[in-house]
C-alpha atoms as a PDB file:
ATOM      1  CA  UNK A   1       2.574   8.276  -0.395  1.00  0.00           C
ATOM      2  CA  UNK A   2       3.975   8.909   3.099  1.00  0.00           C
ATOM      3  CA  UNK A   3       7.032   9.886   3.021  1.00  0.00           C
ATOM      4  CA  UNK A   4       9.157  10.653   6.231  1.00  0.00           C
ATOM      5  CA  UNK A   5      12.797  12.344   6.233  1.00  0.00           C
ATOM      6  CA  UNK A   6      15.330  12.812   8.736  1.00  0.00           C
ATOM      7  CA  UNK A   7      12.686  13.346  11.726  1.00  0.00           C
ATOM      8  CA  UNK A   8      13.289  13.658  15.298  1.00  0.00           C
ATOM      9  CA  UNK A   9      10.141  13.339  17.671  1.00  0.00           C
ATOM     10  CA  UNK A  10       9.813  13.508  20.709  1.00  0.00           C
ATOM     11  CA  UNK A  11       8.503  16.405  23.306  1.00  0.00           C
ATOM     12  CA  UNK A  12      11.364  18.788  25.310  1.00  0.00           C
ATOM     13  CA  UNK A  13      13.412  15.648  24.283  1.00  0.00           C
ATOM     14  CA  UNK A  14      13.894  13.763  21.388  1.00  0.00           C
ATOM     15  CA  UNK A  15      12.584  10.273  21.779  1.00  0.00           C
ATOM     16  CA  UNK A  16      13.207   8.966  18.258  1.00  0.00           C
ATOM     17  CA  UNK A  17      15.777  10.913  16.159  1.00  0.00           C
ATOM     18  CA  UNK A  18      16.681  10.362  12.095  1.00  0.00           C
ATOM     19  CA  UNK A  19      14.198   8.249  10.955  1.00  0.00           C
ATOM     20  CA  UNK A  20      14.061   7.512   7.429  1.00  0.00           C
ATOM     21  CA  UNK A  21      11.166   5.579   5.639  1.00  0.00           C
ATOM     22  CA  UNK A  22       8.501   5.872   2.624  1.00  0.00           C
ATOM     23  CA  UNK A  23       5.561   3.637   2.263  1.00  0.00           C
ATOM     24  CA  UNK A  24       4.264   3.658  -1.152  1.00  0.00           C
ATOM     25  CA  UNK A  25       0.395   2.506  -1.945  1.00  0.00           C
ATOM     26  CA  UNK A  26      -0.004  -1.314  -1.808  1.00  0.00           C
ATOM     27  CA  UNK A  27       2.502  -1.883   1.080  1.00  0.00           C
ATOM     28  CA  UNK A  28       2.118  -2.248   4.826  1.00  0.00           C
ATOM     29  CA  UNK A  29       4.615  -1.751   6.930  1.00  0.00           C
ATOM     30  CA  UNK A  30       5.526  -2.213  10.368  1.00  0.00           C
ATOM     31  CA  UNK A  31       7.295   0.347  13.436  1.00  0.00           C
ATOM     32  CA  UNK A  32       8.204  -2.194  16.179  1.00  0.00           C
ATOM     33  CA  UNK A  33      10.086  -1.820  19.209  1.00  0.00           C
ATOM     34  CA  UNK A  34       9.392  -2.709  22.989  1.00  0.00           C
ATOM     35  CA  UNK A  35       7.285  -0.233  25.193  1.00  0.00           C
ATOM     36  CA  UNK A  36       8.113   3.233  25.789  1.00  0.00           C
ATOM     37  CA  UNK A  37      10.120   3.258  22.412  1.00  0.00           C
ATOM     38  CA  UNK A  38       8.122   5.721  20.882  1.00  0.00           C
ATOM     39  CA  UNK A  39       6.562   3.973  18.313  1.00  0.00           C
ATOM     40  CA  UNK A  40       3.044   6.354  19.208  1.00  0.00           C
ATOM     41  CA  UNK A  41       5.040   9.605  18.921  1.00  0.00           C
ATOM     42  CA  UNK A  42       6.328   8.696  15.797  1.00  0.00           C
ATOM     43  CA  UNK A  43       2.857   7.730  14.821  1.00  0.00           C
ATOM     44  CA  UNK A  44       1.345  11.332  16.320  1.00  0.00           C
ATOM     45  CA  UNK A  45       3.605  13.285  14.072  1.00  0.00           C
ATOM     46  CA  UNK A  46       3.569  11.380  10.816  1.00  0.00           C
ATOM     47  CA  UNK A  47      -0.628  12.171  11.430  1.00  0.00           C
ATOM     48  CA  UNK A  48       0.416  15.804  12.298  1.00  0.00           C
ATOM     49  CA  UNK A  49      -0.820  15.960  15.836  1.00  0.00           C
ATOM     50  CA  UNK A  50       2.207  17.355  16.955  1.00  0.00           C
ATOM     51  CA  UNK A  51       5.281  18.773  15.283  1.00  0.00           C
ATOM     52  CA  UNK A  52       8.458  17.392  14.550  1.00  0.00           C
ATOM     53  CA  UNK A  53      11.679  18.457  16.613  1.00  0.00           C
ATOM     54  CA  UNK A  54      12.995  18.126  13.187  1.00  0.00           C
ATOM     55  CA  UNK A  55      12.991  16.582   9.563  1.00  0.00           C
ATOM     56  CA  UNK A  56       9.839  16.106   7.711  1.00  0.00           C
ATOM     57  CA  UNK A  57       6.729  13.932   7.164  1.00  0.00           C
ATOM     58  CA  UNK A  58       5.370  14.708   3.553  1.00  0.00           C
ATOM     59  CA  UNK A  59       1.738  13.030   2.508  1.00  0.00           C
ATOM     60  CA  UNK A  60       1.709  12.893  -1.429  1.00  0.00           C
ATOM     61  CA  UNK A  61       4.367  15.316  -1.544  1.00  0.00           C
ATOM     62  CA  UNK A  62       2.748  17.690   1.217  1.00  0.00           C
ATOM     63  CA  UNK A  63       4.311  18.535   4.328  1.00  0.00           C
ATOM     64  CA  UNK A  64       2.082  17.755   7.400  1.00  0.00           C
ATOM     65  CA  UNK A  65       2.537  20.380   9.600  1.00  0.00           C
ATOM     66  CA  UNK A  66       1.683  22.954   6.317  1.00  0.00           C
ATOM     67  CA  UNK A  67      -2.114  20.843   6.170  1.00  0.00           C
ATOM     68  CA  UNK A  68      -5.086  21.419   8.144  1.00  0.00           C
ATOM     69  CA  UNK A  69      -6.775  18.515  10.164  1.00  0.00           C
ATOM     70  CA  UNK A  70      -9.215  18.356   7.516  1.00  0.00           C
ATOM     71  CA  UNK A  71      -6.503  17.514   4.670  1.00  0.00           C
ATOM     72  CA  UNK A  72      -4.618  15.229   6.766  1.00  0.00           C
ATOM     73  CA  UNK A  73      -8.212  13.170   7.421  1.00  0.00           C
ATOM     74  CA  UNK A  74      -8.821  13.101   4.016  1.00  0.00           C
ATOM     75  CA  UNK A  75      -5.191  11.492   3.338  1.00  0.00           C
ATOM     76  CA  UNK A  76      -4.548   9.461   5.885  1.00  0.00           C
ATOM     77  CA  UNK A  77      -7.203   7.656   8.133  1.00  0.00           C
ATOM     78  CA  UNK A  78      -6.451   6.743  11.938  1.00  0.00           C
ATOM     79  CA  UNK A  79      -7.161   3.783  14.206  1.00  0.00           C
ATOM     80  CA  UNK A  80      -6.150   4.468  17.705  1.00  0.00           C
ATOM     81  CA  UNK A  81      -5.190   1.258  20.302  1.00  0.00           C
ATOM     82  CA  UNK A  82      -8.457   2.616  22.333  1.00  0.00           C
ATOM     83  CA  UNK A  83     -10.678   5.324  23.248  1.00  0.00           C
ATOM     84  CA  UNK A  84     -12.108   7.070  26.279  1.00  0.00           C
ATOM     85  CA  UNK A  85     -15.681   6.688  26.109  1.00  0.00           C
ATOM     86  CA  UNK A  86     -17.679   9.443  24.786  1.00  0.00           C
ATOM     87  CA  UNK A  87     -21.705   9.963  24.576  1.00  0.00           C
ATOM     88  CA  UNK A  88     -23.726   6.788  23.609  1.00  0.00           C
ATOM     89  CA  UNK A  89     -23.702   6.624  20.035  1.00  0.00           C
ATOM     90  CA  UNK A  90     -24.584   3.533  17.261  1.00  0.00           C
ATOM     91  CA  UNK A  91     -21.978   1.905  15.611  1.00  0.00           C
ATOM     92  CA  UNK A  92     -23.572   3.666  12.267  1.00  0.00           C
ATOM     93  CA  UNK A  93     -23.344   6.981  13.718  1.00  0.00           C
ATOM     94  CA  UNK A  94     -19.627   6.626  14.808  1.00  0.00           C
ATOM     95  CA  UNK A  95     -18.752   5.160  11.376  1.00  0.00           C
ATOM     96  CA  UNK A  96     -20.637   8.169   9.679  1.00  0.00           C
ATOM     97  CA  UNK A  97     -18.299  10.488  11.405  1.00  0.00           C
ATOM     98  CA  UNK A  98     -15.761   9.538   9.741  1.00  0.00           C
ATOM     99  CA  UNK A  99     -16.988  11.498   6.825  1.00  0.00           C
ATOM    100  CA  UNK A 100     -17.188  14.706   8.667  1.00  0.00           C
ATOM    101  CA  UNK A 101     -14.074  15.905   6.936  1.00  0.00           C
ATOM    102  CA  UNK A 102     -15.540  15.317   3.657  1.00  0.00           C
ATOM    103  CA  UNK A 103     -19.184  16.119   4.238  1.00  0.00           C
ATOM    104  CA  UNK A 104     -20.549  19.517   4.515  1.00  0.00           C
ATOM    105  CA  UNK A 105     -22.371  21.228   7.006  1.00  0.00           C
ATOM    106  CA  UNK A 106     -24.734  17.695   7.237  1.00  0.00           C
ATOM    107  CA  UNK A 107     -23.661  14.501   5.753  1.00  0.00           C
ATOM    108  CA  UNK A 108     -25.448  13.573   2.366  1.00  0.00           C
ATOM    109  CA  UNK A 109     -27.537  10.325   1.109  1.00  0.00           C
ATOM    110  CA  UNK A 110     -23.750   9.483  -0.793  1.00  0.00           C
ATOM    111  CA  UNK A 111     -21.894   9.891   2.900  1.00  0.00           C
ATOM    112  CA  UNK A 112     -24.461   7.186   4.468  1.00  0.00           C
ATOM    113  CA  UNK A 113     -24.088   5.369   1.316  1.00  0.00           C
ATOM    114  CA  UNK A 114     -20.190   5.100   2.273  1.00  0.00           C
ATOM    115  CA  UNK A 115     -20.460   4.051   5.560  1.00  0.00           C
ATOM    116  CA  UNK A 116     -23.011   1.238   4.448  1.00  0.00           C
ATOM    117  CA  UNK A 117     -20.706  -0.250   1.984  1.00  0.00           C
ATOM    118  CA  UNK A 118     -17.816   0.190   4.220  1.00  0.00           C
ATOM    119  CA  UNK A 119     -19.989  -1.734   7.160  1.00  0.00           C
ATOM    120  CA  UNK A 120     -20.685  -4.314   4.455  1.00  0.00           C
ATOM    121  CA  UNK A 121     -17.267  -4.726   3.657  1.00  0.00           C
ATOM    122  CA  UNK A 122     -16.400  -5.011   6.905  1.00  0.00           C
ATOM    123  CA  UNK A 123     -19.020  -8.005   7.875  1.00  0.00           C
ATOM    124  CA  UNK A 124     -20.780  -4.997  10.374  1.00  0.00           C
ATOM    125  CA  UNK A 125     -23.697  -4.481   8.557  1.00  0.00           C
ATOM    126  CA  UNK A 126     -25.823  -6.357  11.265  1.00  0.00           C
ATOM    127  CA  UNK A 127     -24.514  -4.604  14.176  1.00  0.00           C
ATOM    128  CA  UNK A 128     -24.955  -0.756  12.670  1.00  0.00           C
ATOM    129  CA  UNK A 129     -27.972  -0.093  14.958  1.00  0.00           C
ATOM    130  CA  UNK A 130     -25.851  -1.428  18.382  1.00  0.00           C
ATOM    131  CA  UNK A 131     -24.511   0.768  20.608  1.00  0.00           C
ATOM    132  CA  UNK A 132     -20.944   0.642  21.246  1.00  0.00           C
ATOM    133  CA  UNK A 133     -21.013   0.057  24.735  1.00  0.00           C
ATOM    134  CA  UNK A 134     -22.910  -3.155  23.846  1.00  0.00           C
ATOM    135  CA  UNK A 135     -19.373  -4.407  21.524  1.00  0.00           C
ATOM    136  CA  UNK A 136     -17.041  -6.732  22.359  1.00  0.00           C
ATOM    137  CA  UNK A 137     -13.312  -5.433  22.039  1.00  0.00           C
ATOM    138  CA  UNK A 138     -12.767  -6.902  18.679  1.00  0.00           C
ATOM    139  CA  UNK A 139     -16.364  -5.162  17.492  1.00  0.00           C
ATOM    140  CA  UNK A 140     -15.100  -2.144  18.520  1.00  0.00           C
ATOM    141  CA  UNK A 141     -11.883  -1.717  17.376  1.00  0.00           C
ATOM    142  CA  UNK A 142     -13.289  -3.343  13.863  1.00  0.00           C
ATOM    143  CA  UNK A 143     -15.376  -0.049  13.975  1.00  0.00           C
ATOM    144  CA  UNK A 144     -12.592   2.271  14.536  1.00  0.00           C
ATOM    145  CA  UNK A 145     -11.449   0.698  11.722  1.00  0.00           C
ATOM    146  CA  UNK A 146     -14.297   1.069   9.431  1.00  0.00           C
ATOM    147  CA  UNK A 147     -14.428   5.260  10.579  1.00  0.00           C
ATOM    148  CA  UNK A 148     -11.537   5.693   9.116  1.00  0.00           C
ATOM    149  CA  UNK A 149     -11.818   3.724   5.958  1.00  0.00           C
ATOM    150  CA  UNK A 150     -14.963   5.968   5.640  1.00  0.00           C
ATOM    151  CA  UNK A 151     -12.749   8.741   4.946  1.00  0.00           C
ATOM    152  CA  UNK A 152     -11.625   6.980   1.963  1.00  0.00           C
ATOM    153  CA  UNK A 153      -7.995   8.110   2.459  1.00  0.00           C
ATOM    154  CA  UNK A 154      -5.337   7.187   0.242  1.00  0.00           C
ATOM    155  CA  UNK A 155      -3.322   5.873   3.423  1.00  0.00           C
ATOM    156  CA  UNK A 156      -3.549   4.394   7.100  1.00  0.00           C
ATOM    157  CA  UNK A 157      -1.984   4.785  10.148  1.00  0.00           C
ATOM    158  CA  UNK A 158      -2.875   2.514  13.101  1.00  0.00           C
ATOM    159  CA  UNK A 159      -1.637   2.614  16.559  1.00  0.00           C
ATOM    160  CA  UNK A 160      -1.590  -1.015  18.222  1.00  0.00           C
ATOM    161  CA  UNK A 161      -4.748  -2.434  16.323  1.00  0.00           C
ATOM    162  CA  UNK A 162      -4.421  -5.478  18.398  1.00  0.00           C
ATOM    163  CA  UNK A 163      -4.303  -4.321  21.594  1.00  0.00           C
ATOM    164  CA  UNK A 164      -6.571  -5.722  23.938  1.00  0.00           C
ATOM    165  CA  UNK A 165      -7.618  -8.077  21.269  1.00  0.00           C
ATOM    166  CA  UNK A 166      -8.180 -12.066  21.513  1.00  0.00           C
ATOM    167  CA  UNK A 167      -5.983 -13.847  18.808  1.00  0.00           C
ATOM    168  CA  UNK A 168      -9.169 -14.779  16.646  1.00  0.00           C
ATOM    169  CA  UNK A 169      -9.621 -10.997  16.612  1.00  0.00           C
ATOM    170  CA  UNK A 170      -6.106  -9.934  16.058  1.00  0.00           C
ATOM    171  CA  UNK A 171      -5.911 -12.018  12.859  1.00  0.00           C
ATOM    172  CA  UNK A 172      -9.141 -10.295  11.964  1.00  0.00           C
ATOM    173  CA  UNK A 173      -8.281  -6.718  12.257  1.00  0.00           C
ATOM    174  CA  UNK A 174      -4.407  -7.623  10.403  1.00  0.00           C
ATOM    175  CA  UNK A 175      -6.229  -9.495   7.634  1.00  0.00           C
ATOM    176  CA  UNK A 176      -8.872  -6.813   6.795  1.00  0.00           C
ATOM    177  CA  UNK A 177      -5.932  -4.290   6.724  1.00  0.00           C
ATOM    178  CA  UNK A 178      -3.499  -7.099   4.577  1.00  0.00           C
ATOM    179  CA  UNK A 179      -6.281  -6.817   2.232  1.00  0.00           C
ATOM    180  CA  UNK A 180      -6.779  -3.248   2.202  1.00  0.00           C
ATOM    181  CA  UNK A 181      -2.702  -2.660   1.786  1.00  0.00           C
ATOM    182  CA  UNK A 182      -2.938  -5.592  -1.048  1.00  0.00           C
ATOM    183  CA  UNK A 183      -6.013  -3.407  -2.846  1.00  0.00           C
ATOM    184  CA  UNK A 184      -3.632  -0.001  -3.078  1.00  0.00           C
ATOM    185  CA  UNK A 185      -3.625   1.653   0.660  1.00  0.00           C
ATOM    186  CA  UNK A 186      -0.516   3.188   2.167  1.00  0.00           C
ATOM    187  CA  UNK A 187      -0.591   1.456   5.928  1.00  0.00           C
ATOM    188  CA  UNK A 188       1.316   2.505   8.507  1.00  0.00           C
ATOM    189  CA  UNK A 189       1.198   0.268  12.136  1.00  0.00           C
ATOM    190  CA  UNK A 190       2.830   0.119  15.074  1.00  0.00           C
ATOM    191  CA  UNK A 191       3.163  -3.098  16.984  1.00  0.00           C
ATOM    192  CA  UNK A 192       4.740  -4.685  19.763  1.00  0.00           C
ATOM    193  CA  UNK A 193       4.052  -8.826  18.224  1.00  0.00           C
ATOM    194  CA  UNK A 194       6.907  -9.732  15.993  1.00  0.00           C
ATOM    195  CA  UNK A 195       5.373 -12.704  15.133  1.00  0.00           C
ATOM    196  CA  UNK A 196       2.209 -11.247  13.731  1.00  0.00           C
ATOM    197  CA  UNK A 197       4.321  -8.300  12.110  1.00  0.00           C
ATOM    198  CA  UNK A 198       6.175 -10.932  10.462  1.00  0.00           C
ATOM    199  CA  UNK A 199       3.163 -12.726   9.268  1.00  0.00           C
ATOM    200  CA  UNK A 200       1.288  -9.962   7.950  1.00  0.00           C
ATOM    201  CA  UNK A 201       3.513  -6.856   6.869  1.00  0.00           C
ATOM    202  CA  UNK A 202       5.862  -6.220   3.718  1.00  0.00           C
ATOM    203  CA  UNK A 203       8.841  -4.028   5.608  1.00  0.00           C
ATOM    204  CA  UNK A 204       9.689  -3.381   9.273  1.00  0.00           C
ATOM    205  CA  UNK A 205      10.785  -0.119  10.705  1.00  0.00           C
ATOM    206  CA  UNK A 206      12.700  -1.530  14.382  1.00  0.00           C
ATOM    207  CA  UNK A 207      13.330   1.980  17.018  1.00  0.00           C
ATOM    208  CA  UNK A 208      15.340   1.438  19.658  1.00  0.00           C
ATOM    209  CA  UNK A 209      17.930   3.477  22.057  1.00  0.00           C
ATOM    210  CA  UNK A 210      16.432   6.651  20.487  1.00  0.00           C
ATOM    211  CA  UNK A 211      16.714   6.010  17.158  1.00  0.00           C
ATOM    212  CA  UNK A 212      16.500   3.394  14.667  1.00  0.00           C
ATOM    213  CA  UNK A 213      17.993   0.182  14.504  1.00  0.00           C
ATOM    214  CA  UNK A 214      17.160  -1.925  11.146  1.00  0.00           C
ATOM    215  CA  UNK A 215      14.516  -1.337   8.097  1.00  0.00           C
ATOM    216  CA  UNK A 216      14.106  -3.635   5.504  1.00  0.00           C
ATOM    217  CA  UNK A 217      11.882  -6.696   4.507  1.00  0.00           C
ATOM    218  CA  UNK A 218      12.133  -9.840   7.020  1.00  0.00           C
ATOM    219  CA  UNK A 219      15.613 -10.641   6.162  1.00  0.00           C
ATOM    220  CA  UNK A 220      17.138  -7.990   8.292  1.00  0.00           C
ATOM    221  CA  UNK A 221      15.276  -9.816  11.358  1.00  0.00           C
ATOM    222  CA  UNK A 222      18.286 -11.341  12.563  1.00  0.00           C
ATOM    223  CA  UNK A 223      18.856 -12.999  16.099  1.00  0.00           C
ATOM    224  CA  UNK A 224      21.270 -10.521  16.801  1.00  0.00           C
ATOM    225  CA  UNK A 225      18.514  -7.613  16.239  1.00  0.00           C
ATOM    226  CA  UNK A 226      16.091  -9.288  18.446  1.00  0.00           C
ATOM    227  CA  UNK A 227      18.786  -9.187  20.836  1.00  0.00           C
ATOM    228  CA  UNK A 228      19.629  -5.383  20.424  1.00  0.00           C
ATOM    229  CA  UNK A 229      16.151  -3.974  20.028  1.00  0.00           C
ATOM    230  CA  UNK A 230      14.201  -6.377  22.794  1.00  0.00           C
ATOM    231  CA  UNK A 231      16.951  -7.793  24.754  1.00  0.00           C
ATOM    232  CA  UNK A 232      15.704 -11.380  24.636  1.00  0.00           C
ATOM    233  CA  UNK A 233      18.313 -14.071  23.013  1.00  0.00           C
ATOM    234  CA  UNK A 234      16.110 -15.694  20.471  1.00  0.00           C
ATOM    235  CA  UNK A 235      16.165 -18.381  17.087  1.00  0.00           C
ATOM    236  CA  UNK A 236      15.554 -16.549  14.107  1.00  0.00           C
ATOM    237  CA  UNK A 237      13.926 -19.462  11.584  1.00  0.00           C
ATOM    238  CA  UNK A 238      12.153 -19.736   7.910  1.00  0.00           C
ATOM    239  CA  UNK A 239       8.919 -22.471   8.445  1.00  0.00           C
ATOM    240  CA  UNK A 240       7.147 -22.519   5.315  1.00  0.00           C
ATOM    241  CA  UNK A 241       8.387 -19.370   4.146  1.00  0.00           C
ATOM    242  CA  UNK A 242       7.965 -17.134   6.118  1.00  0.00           C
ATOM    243  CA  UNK A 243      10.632 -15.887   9.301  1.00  0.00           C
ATOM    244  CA  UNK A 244       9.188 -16.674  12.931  1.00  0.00           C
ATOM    245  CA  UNK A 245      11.247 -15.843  16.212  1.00  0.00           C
ATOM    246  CA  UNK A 246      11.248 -18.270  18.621  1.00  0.00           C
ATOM    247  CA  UNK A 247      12.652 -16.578  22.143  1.00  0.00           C
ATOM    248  CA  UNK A 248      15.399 -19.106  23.439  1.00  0.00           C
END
């Protein structure tokens, strides 16, 4: 589904260089690294908002940078870490515009029909008249969430979906998109919580020094990774099957 080959990204300067990954439909996977890594520009140009310095990101078989915005949206759906605040609008109305790429000129009775189920889904029914300034954190990212799932792409690419978030709501927002991987979605996510990666996603892309360091399923997390990629000397142990990192 996304497929991404040999790319360099960065701005004058590479940041990341010869990355190498696919995620298929039905598999989440994880870009982790510790801050200023460039796990967002790597996210930025596998959703075509800026180019490669080299290599390729290909979206069922297309290259990105030969789509418009439109085709991308329709593809892949986005959930930024935040947003600066725009005019007032209802949680319905922010969800709706999600379907601006596939609406026409005004959406239809089936676009609001869309966002209702995909509020429903979501448990957000009861808050679609609210404003968004009225939403806690957690509401709000939950409702980026839901715009983008109203573009019924085929794949999803989220940028620190826990950011900012309380635990409770961290599980939340990693559950919902567990489920959504588990029902056929390509998903995409950076994060900077091993733990929760661990917990929640099938394969782990680790940058570091300007290029990659490890990708695989939890058994290349390795002591001596944590070590490389976050310079922190840590135990690397299975507790009820699954690996957890505990920082020495």
């Amino acid at each position: 589904m996304i497929r991404i080959d040999d790319l360099t990204v960065g701005y004058d300067e590479p940041v990341v260089s010869d990355v190498n990954v696919a995620v298929d439909r039905g598999e989440l996977v994880a870009v982790l690294g510790p801050n200023g890594v460039g796990k967002s520009t790597l996210l930025r140009t596998v959703l075509g908002l800026q180019s490669p310095l080299s290599g390729t990101v290909t979206v069922n078989g297309d290259d990105v940078t030969a789509l418009s915005r439109s085709e991308i949206a329709t593809r892949l759906g986005y959930v930024p870490q935040s947003e600066s605040g725009g005019l007032p609008s209802t949680v319905f109305a922010t969800v709706l515009a999600g379907r601006k790429p596939r609406a026409t000129w005004r959406p239809s009775d089936h676009d609001r029909e869309v966002v209702g189920e995909v509020l429903a889904d979501l448990g957000l029914s009861d808050l679609a008249m609210r404003q968004l300034t009225e939403l806690s954190g957690g509401q709000r990212q939950q409702v980026r969430l839901a715009r983008a799932l109203a573009q019924e792409p085929a794949g999803l690419v989220l940028d620190e979906p826990t950011s900012s978030l309380d635990l409770r709501h961290q599980l939340d927002v990693l559950e919902r998109v567990r489920e959504l991987a588990d029902g056929g979605v390509a998903a995409l996510f950076a994060l900077h919580d091993l733990d929760l990666a661990l917990r929640f996603a099938d394969r782990f892309v680790f940058l570091a020094n300007g290029g990659v360091a490890a990708v695989g399923g939890e058994d290349v997390v390795t002591a001596d990774l944590v070590e490389r990629v976050y310079g922190v000397s840590a135990t690397v142990a299975t507790v009820d099957g699954r690996r957890v990192v505990v920082p020495d």
